[in-house]
C-alpha atoms as a PDB file:
ATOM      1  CA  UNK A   1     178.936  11.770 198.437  1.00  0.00           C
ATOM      2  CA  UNK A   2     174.961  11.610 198.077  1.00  0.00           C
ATOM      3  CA  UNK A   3     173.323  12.448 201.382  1.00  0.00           C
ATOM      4  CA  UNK A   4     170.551   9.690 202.192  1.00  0.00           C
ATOM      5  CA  UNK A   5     166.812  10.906 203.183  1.00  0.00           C
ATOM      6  CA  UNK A   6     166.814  10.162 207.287  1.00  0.00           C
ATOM      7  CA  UNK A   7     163.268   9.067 209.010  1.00  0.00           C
ATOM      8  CA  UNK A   8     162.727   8.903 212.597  1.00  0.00           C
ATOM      9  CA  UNK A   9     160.961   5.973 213.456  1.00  0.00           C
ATOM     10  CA  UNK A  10     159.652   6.342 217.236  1.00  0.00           C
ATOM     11  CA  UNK A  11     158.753   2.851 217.684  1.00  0.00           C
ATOM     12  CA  UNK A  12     161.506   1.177 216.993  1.00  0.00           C
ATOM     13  CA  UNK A  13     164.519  -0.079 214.180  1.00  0.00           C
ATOM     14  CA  UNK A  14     166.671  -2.966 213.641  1.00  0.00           C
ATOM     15  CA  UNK A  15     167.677  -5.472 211.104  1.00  0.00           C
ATOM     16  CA  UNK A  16     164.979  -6.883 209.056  1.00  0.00           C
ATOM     17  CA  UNK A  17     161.386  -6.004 207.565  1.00  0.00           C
ATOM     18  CA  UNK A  18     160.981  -2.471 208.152  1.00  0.00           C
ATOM     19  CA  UNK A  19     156.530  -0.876 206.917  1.00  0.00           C
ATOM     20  CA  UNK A  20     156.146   2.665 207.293  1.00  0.00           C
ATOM     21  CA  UNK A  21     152.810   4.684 206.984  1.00  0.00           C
ATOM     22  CA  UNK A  22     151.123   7.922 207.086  1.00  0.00           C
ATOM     23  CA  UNK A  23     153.375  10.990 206.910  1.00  0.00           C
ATOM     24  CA  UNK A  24     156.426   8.825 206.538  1.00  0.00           C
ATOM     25  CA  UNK A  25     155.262   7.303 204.028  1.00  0.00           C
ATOM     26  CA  UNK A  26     154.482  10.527 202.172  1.00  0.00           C
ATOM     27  CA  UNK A  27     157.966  11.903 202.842  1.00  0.00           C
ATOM     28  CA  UNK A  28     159.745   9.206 201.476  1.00  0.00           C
ATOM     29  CA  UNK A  29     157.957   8.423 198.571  1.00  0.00           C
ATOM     30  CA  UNK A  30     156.120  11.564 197.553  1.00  0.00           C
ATOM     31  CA  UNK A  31     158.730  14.503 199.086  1.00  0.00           C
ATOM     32  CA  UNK A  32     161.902  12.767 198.026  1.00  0.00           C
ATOM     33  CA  UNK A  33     160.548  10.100 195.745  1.00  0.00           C
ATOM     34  CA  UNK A  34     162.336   7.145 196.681  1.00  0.00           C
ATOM     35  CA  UNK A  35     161.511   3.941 194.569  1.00  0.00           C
ATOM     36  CA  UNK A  36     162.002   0.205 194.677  1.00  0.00           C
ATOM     37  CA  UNK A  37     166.222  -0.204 195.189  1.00  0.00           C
ATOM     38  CA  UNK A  38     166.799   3.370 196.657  1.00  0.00           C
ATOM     39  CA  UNK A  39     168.484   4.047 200.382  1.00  0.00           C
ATOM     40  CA  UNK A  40     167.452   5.967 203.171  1.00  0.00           C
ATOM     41  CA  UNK A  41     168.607   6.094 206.600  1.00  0.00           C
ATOM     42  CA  UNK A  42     166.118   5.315 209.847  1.00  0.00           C
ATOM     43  CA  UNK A  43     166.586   6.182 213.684  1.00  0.00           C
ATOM     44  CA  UNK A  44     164.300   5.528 216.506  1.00  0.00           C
ATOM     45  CA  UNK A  45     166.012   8.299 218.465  1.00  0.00           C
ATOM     46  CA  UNK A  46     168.340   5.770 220.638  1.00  0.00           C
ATOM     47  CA  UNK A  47     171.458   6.908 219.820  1.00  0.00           C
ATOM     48  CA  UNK A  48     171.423   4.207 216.571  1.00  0.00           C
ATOM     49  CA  UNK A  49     170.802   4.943 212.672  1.00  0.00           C
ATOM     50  CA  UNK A  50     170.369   2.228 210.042  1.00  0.00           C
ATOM     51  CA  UNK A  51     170.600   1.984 206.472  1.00  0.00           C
ATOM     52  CA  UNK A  52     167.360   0.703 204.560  1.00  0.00           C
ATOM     53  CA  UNK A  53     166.668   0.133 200.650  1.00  0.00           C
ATOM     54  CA  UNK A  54     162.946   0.343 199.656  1.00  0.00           C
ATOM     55  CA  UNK A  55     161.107  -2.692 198.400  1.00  0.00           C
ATOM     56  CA  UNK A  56     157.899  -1.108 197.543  1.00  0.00           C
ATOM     57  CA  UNK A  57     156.826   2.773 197.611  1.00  0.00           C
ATOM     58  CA  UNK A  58     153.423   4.519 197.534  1.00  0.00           C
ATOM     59  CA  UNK A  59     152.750   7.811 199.229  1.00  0.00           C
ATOM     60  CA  UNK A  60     150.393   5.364 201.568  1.00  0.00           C
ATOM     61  CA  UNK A  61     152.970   2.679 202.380  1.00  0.00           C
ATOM     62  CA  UNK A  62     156.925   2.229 202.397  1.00  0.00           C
ATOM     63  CA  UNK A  63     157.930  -1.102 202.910  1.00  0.00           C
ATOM     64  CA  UNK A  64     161.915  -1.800 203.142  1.00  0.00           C
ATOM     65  CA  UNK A  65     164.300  -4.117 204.401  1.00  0.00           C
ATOM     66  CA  UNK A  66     166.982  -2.780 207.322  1.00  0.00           C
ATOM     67  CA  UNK A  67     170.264  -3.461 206.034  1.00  0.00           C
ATOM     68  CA  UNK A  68     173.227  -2.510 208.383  1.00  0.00           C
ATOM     69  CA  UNK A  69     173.760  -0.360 211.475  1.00  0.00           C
ATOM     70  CA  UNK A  70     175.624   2.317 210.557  1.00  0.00           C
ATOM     71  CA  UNK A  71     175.997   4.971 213.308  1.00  0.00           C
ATOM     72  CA  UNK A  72     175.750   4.563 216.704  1.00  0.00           C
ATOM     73  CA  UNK A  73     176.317   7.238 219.802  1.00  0.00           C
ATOM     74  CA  UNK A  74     176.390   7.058 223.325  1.00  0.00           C
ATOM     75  CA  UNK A  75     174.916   9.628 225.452  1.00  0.00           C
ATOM     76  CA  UNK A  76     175.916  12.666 226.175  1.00  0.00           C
ATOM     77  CA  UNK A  77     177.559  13.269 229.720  1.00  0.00           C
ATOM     78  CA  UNK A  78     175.792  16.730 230.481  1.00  0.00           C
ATOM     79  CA  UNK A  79     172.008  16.248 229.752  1.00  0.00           C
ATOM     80  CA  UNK A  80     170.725  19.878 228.944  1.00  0.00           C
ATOM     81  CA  UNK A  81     167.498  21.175 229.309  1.00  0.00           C
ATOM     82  CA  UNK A  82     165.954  24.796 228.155  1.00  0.00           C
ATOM     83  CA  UNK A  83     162.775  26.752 229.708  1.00  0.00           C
ATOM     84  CA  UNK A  84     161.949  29.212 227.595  1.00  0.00           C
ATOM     85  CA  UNK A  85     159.207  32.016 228.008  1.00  0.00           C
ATOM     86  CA  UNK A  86     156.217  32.184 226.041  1.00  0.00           C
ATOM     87  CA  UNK A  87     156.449  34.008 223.257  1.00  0.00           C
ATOM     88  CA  UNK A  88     154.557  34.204 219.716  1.00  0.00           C
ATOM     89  CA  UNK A  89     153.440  30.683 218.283  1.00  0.00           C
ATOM     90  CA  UNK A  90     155.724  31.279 214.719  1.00  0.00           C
ATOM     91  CA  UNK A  91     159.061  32.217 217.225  1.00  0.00           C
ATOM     92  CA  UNK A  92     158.362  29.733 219.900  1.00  0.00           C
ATOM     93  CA  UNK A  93     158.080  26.888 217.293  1.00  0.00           C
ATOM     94  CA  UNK A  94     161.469  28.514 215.532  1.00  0.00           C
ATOM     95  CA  UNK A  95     162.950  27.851 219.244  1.00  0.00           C
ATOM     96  CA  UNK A  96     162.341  24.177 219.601  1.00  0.00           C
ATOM     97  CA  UNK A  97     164.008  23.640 215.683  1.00  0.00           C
ATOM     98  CA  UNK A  98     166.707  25.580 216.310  1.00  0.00           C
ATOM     99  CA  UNK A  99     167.265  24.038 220.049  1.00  0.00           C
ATOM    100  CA  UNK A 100     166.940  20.528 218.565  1.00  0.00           C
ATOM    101  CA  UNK A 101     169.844  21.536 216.156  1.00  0.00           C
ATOM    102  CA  UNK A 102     172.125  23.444 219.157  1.00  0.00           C
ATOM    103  CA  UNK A 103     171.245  20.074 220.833  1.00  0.00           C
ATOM    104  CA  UNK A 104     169.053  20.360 223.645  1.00  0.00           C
ATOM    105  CA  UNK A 105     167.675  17.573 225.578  1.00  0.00           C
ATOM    106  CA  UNK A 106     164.465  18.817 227.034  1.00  0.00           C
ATOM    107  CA  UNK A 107     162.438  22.001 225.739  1.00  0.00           C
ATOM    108  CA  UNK A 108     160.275  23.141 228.057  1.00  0.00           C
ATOM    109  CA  UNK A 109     157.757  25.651 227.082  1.00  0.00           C
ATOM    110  CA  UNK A 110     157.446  28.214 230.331  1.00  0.00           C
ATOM    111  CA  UNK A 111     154.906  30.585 231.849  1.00  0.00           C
ATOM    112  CA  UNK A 112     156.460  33.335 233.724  1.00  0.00           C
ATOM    113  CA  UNK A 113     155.119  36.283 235.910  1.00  0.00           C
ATOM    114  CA  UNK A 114     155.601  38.984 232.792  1.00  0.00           C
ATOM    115  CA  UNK A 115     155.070  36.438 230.134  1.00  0.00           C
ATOM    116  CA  UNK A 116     151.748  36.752 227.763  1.00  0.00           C
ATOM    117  CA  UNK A 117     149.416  34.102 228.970  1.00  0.00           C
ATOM    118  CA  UNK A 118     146.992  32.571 225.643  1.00  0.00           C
ATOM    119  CA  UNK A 119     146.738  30.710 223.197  1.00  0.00           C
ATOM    120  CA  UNK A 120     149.669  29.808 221.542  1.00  0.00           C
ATOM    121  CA  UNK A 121     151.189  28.523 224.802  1.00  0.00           C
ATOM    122  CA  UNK A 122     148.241  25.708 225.040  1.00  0.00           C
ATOM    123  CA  UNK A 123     148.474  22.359 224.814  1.00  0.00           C
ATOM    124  CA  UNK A 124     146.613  21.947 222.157  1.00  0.00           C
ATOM    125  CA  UNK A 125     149.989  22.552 219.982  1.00  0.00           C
ATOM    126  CA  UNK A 126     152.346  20.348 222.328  1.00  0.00           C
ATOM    127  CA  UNK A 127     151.777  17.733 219.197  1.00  0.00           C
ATOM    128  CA  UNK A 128     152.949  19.993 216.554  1.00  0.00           C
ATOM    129  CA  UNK A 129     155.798  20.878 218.492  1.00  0.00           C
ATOM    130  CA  UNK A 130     157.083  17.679 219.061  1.00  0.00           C
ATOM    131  CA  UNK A 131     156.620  17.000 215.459  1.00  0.00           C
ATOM    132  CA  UNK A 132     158.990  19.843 214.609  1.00  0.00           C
ATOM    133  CA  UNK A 133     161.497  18.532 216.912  1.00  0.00           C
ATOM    134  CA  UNK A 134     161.376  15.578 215.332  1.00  0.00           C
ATOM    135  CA  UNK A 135     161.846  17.085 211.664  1.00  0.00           C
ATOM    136  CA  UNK A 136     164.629  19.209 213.311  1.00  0.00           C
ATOM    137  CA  UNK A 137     166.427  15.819 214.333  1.00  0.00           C
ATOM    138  CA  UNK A 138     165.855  14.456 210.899  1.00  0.00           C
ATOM    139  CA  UNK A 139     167.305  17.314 208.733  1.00  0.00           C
ATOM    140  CA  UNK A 140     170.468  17.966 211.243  1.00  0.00           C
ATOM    141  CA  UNK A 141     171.681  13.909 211.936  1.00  0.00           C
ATOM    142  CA  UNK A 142     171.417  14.089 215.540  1.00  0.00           C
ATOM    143  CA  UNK A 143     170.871  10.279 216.425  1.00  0.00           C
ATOM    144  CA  UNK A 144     168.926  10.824 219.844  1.00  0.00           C
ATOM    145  CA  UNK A 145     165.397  12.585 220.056  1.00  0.00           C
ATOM    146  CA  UNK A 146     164.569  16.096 222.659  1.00  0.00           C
ATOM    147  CA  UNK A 147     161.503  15.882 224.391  1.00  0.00           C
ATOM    148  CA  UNK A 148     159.360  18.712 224.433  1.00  0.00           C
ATOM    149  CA  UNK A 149     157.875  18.820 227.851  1.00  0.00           C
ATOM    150  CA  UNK A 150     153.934  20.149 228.540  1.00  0.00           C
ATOM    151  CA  UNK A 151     153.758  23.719 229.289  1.00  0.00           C
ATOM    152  CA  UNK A 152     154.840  24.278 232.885  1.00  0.00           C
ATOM    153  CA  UNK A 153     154.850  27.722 235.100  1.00  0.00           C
ATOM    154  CA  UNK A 154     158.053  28.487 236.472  1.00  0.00           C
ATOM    155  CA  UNK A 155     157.749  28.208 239.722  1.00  0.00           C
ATOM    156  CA  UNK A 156     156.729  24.728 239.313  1.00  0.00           C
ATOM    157  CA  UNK A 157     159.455  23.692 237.019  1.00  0.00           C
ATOM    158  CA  UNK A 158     161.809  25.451 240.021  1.00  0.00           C
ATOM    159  CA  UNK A 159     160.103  23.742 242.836  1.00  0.00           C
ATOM    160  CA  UNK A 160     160.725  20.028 240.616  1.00  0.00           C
ATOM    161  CA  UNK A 161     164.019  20.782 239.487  1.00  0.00           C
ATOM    162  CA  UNK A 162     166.906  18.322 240.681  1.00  0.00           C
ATOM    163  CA  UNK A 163     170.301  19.327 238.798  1.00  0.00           C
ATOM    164  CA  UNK A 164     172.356  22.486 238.026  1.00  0.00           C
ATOM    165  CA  UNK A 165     170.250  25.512 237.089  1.00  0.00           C
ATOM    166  CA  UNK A 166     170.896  28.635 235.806  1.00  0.00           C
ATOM    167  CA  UNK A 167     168.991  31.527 235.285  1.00  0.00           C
ATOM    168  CA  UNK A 168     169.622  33.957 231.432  1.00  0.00           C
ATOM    169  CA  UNK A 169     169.796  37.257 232.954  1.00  0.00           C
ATOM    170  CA  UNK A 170     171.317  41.091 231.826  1.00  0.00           C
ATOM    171  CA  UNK A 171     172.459  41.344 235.214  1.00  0.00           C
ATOM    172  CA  UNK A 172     173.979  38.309 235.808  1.00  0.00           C
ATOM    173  CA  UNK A 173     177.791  37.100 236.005  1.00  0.00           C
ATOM    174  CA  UNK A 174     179.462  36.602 232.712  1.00  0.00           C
ATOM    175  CA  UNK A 175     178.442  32.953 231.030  1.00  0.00           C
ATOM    176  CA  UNK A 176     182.281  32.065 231.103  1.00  0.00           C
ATOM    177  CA  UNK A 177     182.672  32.501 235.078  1.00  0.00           C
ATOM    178  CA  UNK A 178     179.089  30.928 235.525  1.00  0.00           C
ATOM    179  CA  UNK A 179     179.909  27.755 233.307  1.00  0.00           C
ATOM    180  CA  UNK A 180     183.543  27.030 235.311  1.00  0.00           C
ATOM    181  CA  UNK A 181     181.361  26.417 238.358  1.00  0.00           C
ATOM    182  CA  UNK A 182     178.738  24.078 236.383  1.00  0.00           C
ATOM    183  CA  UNK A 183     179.451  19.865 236.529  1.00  0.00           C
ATOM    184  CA  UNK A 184     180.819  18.544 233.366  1.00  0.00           C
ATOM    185  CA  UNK A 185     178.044  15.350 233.961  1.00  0.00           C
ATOM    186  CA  UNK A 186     174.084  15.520 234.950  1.00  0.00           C
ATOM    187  CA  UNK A 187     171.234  17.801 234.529  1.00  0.00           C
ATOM    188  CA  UNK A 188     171.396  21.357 233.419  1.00  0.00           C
ATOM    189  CA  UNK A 189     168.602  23.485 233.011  1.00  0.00           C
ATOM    190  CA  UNK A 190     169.246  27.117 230.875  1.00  0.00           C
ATOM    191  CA  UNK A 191     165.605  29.254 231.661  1.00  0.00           C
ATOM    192  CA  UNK A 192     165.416  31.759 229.561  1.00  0.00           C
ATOM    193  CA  UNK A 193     162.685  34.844 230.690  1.00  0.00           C
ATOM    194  CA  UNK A 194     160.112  36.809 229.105  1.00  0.00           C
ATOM    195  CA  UNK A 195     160.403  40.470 227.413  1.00  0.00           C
ATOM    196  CA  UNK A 196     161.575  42.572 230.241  1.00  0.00           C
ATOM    197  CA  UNK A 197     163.262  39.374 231.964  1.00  0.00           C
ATOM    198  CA  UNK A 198     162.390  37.818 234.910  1.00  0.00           C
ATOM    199  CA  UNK A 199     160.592  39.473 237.901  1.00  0.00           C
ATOM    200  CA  UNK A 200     162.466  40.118 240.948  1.00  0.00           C
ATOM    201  CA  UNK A 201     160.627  37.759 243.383  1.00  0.00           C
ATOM    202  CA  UNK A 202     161.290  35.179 240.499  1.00  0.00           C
ATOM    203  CA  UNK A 203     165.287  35.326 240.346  1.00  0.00           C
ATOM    204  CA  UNK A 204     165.102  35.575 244.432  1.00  0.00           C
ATOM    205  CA  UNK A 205     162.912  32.336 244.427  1.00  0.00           C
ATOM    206  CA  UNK A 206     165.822  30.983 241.561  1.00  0.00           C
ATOM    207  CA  UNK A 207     168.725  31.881 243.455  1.00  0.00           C
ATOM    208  CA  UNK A 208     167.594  30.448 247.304  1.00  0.00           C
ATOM    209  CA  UNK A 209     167.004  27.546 245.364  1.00  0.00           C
ATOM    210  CA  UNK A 210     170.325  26.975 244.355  1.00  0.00           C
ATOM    211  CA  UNK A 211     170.096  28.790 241.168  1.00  0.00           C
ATOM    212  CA  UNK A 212     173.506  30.935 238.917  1.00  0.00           C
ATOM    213  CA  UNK A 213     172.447  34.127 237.148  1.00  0.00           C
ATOM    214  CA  UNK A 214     173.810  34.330 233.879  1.00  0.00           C
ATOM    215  CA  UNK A 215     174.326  36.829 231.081  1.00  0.00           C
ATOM    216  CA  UNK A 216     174.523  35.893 227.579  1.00  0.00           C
ATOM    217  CA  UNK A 217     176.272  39.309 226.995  1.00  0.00           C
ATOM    218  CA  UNK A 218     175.818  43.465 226.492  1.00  0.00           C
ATOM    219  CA  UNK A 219     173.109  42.901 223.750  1.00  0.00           C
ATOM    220  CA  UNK A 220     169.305  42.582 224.502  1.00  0.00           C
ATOM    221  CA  UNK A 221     168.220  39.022 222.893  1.00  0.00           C
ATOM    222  CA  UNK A 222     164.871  38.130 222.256  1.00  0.00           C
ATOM    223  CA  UNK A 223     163.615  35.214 224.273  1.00  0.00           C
ATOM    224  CA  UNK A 224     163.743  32.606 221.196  1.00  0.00           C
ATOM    225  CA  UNK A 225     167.548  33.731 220.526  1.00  0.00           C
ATOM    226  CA  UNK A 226     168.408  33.240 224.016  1.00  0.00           C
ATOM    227  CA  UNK A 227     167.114  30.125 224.263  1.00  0.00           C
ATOM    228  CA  UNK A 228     169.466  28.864 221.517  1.00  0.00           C
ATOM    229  CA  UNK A 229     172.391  30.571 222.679  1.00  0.00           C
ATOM    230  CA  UNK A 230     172.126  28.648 226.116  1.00  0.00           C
ATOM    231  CA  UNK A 231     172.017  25.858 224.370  1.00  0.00           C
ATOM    232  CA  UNK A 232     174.855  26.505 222.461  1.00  0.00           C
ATOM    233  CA  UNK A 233     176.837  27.679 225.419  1.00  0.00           C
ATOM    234  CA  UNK A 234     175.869  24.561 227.272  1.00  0.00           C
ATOM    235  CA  UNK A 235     177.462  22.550 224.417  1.00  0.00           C
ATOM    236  CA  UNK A 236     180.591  24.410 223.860  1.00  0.00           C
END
């Protein structure tokens, strides 16, 4: 069965006249050069996907009529969000791809007390990330978009929170005994800490504020792996 180029379309998709520009463009009709008659598949990230057959291609404009809905999702019950540690610019953009694939809901980038403060937590690259979420959600068919969230210190994130949270730690009860105790519906946030974990006066702050400690098991993860893994778990 051929598998149909997908293209998120942020602003919008239904039946009818359907222009795409800029990188879009280029994607379809330079990456996977698609022509006059050919298919591809468009989602605005609202839970519906459509099927669409070009009527004119250039690397500078895509113009195609919307044929059919084809796919269509409701909502997930549990609404899962990750805050993971800074970490290196190459493994914290790995993160949000591989997130967006576990399916995570919210990715929020996270200053901690023993997390590396500079530049590649700024947000001068909170556009590049949310483009590779958005690639991520292309290439794996998920049907609604994550939001990646501005860079936020964790005590702030704790002090706004409203929903489950729990808290990736060594020390911490086993994931399976955590998770019985977790709703089945609503927010979860997963926060996942720095090399060398979080502080003390951090998991104290976590755990008066309602907050489970969790461990993701004997082995030492790196912050990036972690943060998929409670993703994962969160999903299972």
């Amino acid at each position: 069965m051929e598998v149909l180029p997908r293209v998120c379309v942020p602003e919008g998709v239904g039946v009818g006249v359907l222009t795409l520009t800029g990188a879009r463009a280029r994607h379809l009709a330079g990456s996977r050069r698609l022509r006059r008659g050919d298919e591809f598949l468009a989602f605005a990230g609202d839970g519906r996907e459509y099927r669409a057959r070009v009527e004119e291609a250039s690397r500078e404009h895509v113009a195609a009529t919307v044929l059919e809905l084809v796919r269509e999702e409701p909502p997930l019950r549990r609404t899962v969000e990750v805050w993971c540690a800074n970490v290196r610019a190459g493994r914290m953009e790995w993160a949000i791809e591989k997130c967006t694939e576990a399916g995570v809901d919210v990715f929020r980038p996270t200053t901690t007390e023993r997390s590396a403060r500079g530049r590649e937590l700024s947000e001068g690259r909170h556009e590049r990330w949310e483009r590779i979420a958005v690639e991520a959600a292309e290439q794996c068919g998920r049907l609604y978009l994550p939001v990646v969230a501005p860079v936020t210190p964790f005590e702030a994130a704790l002090q706004a929170w409203e929903g489950a949270l729990v808290l990736a730690n060594r020390e911490g009860a086993a994931w399976a005994e955590v998770a019985a105790g977790l709703p089945e519906e609503g927010r979860l946030a997963i926060a996942v800490g720095p090399e060398g974990g979080f502080s003390e006066g951090e998991v104290e702050r976590a755990g008066a504020s309602g907050a489970a400690v969790a461990s993701f098991g004997a082995n030492t993860l790196r912050t990036e792996t972690a943060a998929v893994v409670a993703v994962v778990l969160a999903r299972s």
